[in-house]
PDB file of N, CA and C in Angstrom:
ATOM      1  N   UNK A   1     -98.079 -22.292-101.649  1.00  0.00           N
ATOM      2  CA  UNK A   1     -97.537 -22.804-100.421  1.00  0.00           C
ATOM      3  C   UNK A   1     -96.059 -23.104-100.607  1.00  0.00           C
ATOM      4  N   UNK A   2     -95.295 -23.146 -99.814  1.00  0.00           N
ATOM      5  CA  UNK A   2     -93.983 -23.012 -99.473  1.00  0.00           C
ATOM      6  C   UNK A   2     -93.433 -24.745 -99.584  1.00  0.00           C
ATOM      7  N   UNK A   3     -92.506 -24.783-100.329  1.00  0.00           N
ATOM      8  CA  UNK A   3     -91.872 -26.424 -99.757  1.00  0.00           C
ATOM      9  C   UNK A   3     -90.674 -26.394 -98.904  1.00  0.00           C
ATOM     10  N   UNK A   4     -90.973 -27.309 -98.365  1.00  0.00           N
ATOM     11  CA  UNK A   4     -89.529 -27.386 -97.659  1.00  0.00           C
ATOM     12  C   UNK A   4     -88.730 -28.235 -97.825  1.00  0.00           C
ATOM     13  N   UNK A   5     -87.458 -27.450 -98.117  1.00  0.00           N
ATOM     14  CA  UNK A   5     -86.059 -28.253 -98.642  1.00  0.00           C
ATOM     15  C   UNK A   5     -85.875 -29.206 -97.275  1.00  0.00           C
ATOM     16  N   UNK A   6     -85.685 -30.437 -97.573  1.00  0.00           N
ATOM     17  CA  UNK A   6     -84.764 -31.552 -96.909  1.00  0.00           C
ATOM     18  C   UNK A   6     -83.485 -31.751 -97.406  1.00  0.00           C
ATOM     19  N   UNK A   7     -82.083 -31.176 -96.326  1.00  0.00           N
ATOM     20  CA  UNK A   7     -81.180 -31.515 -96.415  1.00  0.00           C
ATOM     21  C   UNK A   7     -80.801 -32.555 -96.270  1.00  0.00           C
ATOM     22  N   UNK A   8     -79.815 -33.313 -97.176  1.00  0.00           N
ATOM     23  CA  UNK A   8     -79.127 -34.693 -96.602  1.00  0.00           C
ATOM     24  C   UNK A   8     -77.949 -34.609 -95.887  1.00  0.00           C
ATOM     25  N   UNK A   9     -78.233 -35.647 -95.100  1.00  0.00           N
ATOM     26  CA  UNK A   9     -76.985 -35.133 -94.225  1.00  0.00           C
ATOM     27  C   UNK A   9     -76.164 -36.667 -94.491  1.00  0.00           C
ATOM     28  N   UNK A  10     -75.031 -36.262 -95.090  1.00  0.00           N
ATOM     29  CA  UNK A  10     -73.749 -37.473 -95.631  1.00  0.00           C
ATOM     30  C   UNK A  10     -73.405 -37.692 -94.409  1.00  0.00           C
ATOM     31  N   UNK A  11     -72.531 -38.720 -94.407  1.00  0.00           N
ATOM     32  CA  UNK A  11     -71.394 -39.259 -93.582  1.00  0.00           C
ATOM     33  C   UNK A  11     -70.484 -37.672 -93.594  1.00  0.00           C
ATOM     34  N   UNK A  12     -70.023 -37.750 -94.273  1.00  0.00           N
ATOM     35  CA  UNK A  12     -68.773 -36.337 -94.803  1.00  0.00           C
ATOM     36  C   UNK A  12     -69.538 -34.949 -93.659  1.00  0.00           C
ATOM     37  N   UNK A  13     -70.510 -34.179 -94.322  1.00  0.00           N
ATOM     38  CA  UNK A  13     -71.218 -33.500 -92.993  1.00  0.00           C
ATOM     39  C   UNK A  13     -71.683 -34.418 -91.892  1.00  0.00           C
ATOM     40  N   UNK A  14     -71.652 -35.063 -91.503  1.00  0.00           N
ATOM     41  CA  UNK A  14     -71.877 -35.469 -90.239  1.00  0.00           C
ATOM     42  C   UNK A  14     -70.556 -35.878 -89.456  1.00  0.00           C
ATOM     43  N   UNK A  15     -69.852 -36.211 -90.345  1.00  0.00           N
ATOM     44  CA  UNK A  15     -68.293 -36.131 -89.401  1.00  0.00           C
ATOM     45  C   UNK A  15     -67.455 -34.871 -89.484  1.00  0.00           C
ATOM     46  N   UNK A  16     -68.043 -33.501 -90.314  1.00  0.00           N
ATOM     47  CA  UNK A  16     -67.897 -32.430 -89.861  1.00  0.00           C
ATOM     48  C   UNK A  16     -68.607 -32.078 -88.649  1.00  0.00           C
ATOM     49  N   UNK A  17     -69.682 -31.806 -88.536  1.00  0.00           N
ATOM     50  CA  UNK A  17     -70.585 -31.460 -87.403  1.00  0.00           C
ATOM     51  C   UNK A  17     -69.879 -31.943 -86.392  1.00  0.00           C
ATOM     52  N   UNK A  18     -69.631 -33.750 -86.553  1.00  0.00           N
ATOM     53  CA  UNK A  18     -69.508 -34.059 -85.080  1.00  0.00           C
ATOM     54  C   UNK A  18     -67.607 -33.136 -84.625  1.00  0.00           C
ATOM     55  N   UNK A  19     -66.715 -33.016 -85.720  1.00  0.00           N
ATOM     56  CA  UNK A  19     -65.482 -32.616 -85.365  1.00  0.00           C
ATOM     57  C   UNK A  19     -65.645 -30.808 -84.958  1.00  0.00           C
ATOM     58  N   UNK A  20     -66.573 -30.374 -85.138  1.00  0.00           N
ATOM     59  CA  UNK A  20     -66.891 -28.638 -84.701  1.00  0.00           C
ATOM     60  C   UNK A  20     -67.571 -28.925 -83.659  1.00  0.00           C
ATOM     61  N   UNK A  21     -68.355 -29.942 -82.833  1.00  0.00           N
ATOM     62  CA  UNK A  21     -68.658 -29.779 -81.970  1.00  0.00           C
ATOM     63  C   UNK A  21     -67.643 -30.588 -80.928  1.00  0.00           C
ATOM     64  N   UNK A  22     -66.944 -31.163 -81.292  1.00  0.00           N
ATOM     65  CA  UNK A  22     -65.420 -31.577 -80.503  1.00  0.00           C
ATOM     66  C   UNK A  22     -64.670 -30.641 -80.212  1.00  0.00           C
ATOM     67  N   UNK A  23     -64.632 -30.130 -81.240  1.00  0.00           N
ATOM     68  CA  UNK A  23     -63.934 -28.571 -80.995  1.00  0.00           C
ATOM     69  C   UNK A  23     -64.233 -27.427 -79.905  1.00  0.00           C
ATOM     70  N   UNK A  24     -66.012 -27.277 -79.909  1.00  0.00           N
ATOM     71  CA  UNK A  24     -66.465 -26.544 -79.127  1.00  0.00           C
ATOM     72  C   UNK A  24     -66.116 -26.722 -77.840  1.00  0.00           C
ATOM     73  N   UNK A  25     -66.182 -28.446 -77.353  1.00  0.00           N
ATOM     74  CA  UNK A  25     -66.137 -28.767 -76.575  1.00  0.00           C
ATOM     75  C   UNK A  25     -64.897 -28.746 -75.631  1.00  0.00           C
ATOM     76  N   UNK A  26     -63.740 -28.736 -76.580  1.00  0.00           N
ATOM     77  CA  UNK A  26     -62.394 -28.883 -76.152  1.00  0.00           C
ATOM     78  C   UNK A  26     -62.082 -27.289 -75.469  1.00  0.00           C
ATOM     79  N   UNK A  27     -62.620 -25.887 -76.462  1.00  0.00           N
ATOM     80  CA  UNK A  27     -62.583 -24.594 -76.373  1.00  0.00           C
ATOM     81  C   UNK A  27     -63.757 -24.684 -75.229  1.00  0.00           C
ATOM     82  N   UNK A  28     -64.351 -25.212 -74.444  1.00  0.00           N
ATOM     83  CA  UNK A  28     -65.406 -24.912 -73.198  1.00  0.00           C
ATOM     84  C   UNK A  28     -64.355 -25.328 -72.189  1.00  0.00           C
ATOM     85  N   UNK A  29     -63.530 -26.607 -72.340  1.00  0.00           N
ATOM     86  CA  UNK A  29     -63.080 -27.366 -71.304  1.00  0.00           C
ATOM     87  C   UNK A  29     -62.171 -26.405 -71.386  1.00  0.00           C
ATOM     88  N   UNK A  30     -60.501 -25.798 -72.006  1.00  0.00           N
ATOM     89  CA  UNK A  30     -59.961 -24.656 -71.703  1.00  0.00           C
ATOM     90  C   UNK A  30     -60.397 -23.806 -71.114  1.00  0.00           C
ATOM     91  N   UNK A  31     -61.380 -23.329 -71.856  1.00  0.00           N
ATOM     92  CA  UNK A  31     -61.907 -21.890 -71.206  1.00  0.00           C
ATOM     93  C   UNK A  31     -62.024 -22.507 -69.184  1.00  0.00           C
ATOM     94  N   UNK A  32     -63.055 -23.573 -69.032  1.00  0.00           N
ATOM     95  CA  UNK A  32     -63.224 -24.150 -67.816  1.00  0.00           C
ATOM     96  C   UNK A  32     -62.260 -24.324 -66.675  1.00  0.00           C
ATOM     97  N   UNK A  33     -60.747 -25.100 -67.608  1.00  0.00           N
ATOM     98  CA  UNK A  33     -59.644 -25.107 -66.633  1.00  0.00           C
ATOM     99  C   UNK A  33     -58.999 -23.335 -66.570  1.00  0.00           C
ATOM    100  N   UNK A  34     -58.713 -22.714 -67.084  1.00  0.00           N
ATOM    101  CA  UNK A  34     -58.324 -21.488 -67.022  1.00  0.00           C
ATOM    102  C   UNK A  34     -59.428 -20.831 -65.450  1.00  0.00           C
ATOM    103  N   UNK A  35     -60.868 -20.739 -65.887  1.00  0.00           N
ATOM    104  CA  UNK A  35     -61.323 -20.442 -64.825  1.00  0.00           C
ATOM    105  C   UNK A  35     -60.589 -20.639 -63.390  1.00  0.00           C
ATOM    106  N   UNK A  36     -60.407 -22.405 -63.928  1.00  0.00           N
ATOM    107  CA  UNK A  36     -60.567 -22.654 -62.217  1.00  0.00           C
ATOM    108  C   UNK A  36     -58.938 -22.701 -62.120  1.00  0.00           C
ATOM    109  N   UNK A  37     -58.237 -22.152 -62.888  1.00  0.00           N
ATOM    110  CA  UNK A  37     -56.878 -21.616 -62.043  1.00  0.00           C
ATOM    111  C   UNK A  37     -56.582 -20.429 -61.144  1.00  0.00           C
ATOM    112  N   UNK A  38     -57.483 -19.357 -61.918  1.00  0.00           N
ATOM    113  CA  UNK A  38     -57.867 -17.914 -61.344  1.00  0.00           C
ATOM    114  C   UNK A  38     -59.005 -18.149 -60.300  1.00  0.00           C
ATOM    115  N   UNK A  39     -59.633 -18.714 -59.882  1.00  0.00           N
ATOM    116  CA  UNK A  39     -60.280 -19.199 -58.895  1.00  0.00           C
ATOM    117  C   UNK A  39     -59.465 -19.564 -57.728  1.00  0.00           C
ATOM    118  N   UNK A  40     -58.577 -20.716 -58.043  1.00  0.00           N
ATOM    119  CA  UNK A  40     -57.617 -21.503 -56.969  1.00  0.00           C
ATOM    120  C   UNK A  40     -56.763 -20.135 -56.669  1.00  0.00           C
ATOM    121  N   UNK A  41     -56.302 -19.356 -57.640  1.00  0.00           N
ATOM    122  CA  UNK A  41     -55.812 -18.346 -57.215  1.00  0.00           C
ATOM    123  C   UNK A  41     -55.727 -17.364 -56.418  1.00  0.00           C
ATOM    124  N   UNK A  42     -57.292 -16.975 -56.459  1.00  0.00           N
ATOM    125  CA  UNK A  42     -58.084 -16.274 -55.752  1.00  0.00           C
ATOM    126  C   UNK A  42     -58.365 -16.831 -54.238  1.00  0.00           C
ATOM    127  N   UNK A  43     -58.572 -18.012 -54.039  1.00  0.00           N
ATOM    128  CA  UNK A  43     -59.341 -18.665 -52.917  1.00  0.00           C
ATOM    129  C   UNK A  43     -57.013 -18.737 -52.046  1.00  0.00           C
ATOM    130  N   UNK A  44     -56.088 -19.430 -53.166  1.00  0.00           N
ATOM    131  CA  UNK A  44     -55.057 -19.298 -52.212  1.00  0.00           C
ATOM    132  C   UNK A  44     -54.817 -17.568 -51.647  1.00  0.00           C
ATOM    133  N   UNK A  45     -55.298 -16.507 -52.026  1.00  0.00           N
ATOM    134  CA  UNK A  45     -55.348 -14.940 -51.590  1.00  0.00           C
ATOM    135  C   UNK A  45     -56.291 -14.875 -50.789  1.00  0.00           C
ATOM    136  N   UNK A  46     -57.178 -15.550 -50.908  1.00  0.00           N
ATOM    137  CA  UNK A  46     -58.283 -15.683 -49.632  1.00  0.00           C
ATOM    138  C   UNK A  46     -57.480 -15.929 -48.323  1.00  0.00           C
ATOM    139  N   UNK A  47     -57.280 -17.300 -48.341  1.00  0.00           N
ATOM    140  CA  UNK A  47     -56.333 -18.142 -47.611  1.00  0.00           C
ATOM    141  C   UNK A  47     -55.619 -17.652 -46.965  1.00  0.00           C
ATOM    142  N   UNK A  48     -54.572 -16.709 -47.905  1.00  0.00           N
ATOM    143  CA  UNK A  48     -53.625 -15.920 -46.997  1.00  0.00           C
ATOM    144  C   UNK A  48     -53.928 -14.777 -46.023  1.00  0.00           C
ATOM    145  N   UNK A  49     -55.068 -13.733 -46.455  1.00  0.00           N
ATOM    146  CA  UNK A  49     -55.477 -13.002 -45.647  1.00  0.00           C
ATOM    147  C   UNK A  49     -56.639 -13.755 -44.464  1.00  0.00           C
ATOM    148  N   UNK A  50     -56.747 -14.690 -44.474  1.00  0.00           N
ATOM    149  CA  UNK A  50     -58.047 -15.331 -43.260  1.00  0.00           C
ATOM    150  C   UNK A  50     -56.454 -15.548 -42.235  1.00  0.00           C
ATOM    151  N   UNK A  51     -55.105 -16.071 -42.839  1.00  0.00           N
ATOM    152  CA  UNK A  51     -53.897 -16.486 -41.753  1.00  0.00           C
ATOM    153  C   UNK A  51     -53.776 -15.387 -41.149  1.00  0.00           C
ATOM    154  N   UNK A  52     -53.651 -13.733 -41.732  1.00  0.00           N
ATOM    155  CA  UNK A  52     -53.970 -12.815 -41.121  1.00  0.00           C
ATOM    156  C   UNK A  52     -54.651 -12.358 -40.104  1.00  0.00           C
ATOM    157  N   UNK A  53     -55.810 -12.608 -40.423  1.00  0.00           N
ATOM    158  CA  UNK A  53     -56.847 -12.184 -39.380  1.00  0.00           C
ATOM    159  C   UNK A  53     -56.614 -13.238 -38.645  1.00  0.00           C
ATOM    160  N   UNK A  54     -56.315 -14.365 -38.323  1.00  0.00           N
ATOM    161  CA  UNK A  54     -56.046 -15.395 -37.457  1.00  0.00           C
ATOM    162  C   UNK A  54     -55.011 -14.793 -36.944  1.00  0.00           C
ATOM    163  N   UNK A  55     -54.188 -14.267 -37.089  1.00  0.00           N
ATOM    164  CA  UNK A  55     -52.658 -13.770 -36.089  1.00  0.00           C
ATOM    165  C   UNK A  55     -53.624 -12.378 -35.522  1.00  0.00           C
ATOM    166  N   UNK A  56     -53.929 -11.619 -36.033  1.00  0.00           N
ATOM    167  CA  UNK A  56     -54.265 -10.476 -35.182  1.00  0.00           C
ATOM    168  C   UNK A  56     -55.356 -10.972 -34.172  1.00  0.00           C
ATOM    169  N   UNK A  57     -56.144 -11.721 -34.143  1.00  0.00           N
ATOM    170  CA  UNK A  57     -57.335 -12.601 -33.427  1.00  0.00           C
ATOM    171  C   UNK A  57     -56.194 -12.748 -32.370  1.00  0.00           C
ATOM    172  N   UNK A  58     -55.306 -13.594 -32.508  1.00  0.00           N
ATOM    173  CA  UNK A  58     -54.638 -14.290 -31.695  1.00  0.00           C
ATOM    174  C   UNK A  58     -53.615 -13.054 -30.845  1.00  0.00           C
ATOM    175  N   UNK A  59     -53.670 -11.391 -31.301  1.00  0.00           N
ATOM    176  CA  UNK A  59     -52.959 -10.786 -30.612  1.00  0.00           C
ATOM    177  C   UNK A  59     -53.809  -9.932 -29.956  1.00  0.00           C
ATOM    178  N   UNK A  60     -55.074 -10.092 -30.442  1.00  0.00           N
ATOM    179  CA  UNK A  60     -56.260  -9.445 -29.431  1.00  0.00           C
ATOM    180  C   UNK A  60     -56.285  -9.949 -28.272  1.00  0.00           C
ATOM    181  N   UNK A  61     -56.843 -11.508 -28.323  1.00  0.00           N
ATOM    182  CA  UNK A  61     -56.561 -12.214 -27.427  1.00  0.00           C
ATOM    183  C   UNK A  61     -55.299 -12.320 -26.402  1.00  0.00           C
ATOM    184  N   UNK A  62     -54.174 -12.178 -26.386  1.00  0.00           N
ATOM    185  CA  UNK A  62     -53.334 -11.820 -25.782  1.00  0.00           C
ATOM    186  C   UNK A  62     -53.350 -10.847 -24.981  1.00  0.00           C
ATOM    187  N   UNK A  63     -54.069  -9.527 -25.829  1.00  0.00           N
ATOM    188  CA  UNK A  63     -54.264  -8.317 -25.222  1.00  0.00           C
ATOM    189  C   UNK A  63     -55.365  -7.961 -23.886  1.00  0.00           C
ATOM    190  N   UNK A  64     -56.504  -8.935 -24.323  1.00  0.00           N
ATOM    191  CA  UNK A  64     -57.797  -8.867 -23.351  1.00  0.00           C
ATOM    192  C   UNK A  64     -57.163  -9.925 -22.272  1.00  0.00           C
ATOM    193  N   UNK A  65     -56.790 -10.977 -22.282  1.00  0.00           N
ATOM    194  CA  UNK A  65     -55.703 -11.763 -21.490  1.00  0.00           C
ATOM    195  C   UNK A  65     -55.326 -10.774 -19.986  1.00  0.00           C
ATOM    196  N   UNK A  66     -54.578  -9.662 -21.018  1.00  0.00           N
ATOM    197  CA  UNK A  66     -53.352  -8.984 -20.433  1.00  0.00           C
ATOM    198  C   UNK A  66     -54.518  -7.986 -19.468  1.00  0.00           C
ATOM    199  N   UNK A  67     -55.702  -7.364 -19.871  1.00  0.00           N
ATOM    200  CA  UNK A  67     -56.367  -6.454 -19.498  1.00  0.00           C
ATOM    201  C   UNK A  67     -57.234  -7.305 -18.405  1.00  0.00           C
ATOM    202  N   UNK A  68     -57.353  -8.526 -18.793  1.00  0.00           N
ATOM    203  CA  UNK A  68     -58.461  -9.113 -17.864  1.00  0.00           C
ATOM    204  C   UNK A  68     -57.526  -8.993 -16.312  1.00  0.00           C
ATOM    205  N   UNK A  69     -56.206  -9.570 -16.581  1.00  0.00           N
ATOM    206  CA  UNK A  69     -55.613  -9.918 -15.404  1.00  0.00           C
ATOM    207  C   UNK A  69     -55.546  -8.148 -14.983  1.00  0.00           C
ATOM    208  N   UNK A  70     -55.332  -7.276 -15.491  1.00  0.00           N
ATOM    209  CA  UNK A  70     -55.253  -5.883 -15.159  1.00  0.00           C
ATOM    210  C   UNK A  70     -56.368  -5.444 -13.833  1.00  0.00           C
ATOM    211  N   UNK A  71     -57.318  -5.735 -14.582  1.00  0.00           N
ATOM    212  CA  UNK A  71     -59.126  -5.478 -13.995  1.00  0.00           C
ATOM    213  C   UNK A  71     -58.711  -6.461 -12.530  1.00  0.00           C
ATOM    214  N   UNK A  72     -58.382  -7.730 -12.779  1.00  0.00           N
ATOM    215  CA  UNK A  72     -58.663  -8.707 -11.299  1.00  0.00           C
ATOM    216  C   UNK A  72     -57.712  -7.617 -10.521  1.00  0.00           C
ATOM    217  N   UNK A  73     -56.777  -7.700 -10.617  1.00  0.00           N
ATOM    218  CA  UNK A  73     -55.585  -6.911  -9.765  1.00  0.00           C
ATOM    219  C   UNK A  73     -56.016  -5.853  -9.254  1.00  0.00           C
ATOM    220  N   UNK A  74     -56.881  -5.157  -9.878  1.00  0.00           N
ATOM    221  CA  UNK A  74     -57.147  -3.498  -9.624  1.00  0.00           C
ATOM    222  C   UNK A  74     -58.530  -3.947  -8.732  1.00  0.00           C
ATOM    223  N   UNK A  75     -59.253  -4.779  -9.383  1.00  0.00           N
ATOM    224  CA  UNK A  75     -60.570  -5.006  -8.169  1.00  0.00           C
ATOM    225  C   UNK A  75     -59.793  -5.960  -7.086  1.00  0.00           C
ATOM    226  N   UNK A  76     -58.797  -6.590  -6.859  1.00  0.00           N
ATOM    227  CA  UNK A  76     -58.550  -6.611  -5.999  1.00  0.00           C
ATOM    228  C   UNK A  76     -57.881  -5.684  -4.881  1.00  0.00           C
ATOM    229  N   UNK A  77     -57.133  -4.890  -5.562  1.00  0.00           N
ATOM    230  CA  UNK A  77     -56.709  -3.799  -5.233  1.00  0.00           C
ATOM    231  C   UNK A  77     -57.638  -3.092  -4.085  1.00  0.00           C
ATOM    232  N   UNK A  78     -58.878  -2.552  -4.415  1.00  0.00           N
ATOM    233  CA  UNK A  78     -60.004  -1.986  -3.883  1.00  0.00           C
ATOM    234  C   UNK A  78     -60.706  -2.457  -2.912  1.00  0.00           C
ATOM    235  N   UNK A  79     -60.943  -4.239  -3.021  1.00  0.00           N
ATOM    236  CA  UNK A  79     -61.387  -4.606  -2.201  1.00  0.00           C
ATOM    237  C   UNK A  79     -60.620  -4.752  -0.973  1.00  0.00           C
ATOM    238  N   UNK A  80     -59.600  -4.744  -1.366  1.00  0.00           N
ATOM    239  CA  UNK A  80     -58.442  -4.667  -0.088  1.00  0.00           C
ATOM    240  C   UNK A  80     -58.174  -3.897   0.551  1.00  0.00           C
ATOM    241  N   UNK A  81     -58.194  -2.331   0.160  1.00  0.00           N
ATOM    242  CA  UNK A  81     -58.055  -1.176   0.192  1.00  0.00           C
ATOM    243  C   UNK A  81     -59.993  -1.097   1.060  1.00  0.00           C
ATOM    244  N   UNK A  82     -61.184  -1.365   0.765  1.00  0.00           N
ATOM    245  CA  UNK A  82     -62.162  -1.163   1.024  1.00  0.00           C
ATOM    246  C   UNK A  82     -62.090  -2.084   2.605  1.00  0.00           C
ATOM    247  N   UNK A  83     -61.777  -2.812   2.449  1.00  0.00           N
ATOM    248  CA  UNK A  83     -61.794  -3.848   3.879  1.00  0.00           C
ATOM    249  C   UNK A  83     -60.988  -2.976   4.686  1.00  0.00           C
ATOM    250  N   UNK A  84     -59.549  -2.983   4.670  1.00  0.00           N
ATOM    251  CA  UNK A  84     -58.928  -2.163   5.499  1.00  0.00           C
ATOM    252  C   UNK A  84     -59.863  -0.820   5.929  1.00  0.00           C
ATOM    253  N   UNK A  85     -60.209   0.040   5.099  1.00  0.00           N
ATOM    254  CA  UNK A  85     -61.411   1.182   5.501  1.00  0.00           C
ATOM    255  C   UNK A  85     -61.953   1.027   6.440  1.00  0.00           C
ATOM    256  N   UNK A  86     -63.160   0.007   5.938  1.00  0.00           N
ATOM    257  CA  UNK A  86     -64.216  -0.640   7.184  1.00  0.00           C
ATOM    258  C   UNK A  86     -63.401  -1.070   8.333  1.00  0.00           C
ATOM    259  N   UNK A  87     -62.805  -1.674   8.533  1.00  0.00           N
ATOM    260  CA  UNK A  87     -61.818  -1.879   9.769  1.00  0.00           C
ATOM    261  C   UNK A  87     -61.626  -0.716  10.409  1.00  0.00           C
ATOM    262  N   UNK A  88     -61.005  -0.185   9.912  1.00  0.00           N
ATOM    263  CA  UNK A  88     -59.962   1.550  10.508  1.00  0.00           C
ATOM    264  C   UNK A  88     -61.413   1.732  11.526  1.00  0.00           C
ATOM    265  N   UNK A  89     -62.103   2.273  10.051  1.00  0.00           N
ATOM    266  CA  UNK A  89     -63.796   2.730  10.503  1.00  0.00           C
ATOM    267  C   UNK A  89     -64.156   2.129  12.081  1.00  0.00           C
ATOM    268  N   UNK A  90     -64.204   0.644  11.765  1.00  0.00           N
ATOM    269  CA  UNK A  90     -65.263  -0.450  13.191  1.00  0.00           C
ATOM    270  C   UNK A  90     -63.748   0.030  14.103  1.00  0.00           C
ATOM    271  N   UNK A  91     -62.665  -0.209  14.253  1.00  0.00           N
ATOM    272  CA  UNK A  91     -61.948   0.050  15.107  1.00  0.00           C
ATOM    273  C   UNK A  91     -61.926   1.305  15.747  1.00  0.00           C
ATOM    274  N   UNK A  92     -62.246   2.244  15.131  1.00  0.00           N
ATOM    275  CA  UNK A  92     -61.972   3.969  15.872  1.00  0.00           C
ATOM    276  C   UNK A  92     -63.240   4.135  16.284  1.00  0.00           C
ATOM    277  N   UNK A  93     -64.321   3.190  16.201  1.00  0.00           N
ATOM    278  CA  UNK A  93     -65.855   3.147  16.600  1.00  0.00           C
ATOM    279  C   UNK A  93     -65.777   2.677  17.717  1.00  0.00           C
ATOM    280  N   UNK A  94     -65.067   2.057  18.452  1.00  0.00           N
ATOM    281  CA  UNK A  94     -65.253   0.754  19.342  1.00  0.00           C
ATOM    282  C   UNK A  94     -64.591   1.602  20.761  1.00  0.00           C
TER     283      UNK A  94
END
């Protein structure tokens, strides 16, 4: 049967261990802030193209604006043009 070695663990390795895992920790938190610079980065490039599509939104709108009042004018146009008709019409009837 097999024995098993028990390591001791000193003061000396144990205030190694704990300084490599300080370490790790410090190399996670870099790595972490780096992320979230290229992130903020990313999201201010977001940002800028959503101001985009917000100005062209806002020149659509202008445009259907411009077309709506087009349409009233022109159906008014017709109906005006259609009344006079019927008139002419009931008058040369009478």
């Amino acid at each position: 049967m097999q024995t098993m070695v028990r390591e001791a663990w000193t003061d000396d390795r144990l205030d190694h261990l704990s300084q490599r895992v300080d370490e790790g920790f410090q190399r996670t938190d870099e790595r972490l802030d780096r992320m979230d610079r290229r992130i903020d980065a990313r999201f201010d490039r977001v940002d800028a193209r959503f101001d985009r599509v917000d100005d062209h939104f806002t020149s659509f709108e202008a445009e259907f604006k411009a077309l709506n009042r087009t349409l009233i004018q022109v159906a008014g146009g017709l109906i005006g043009t259609m009344i006079v008709t019927c008139g002419a019409v009931v008058a040369t009837q009478l």
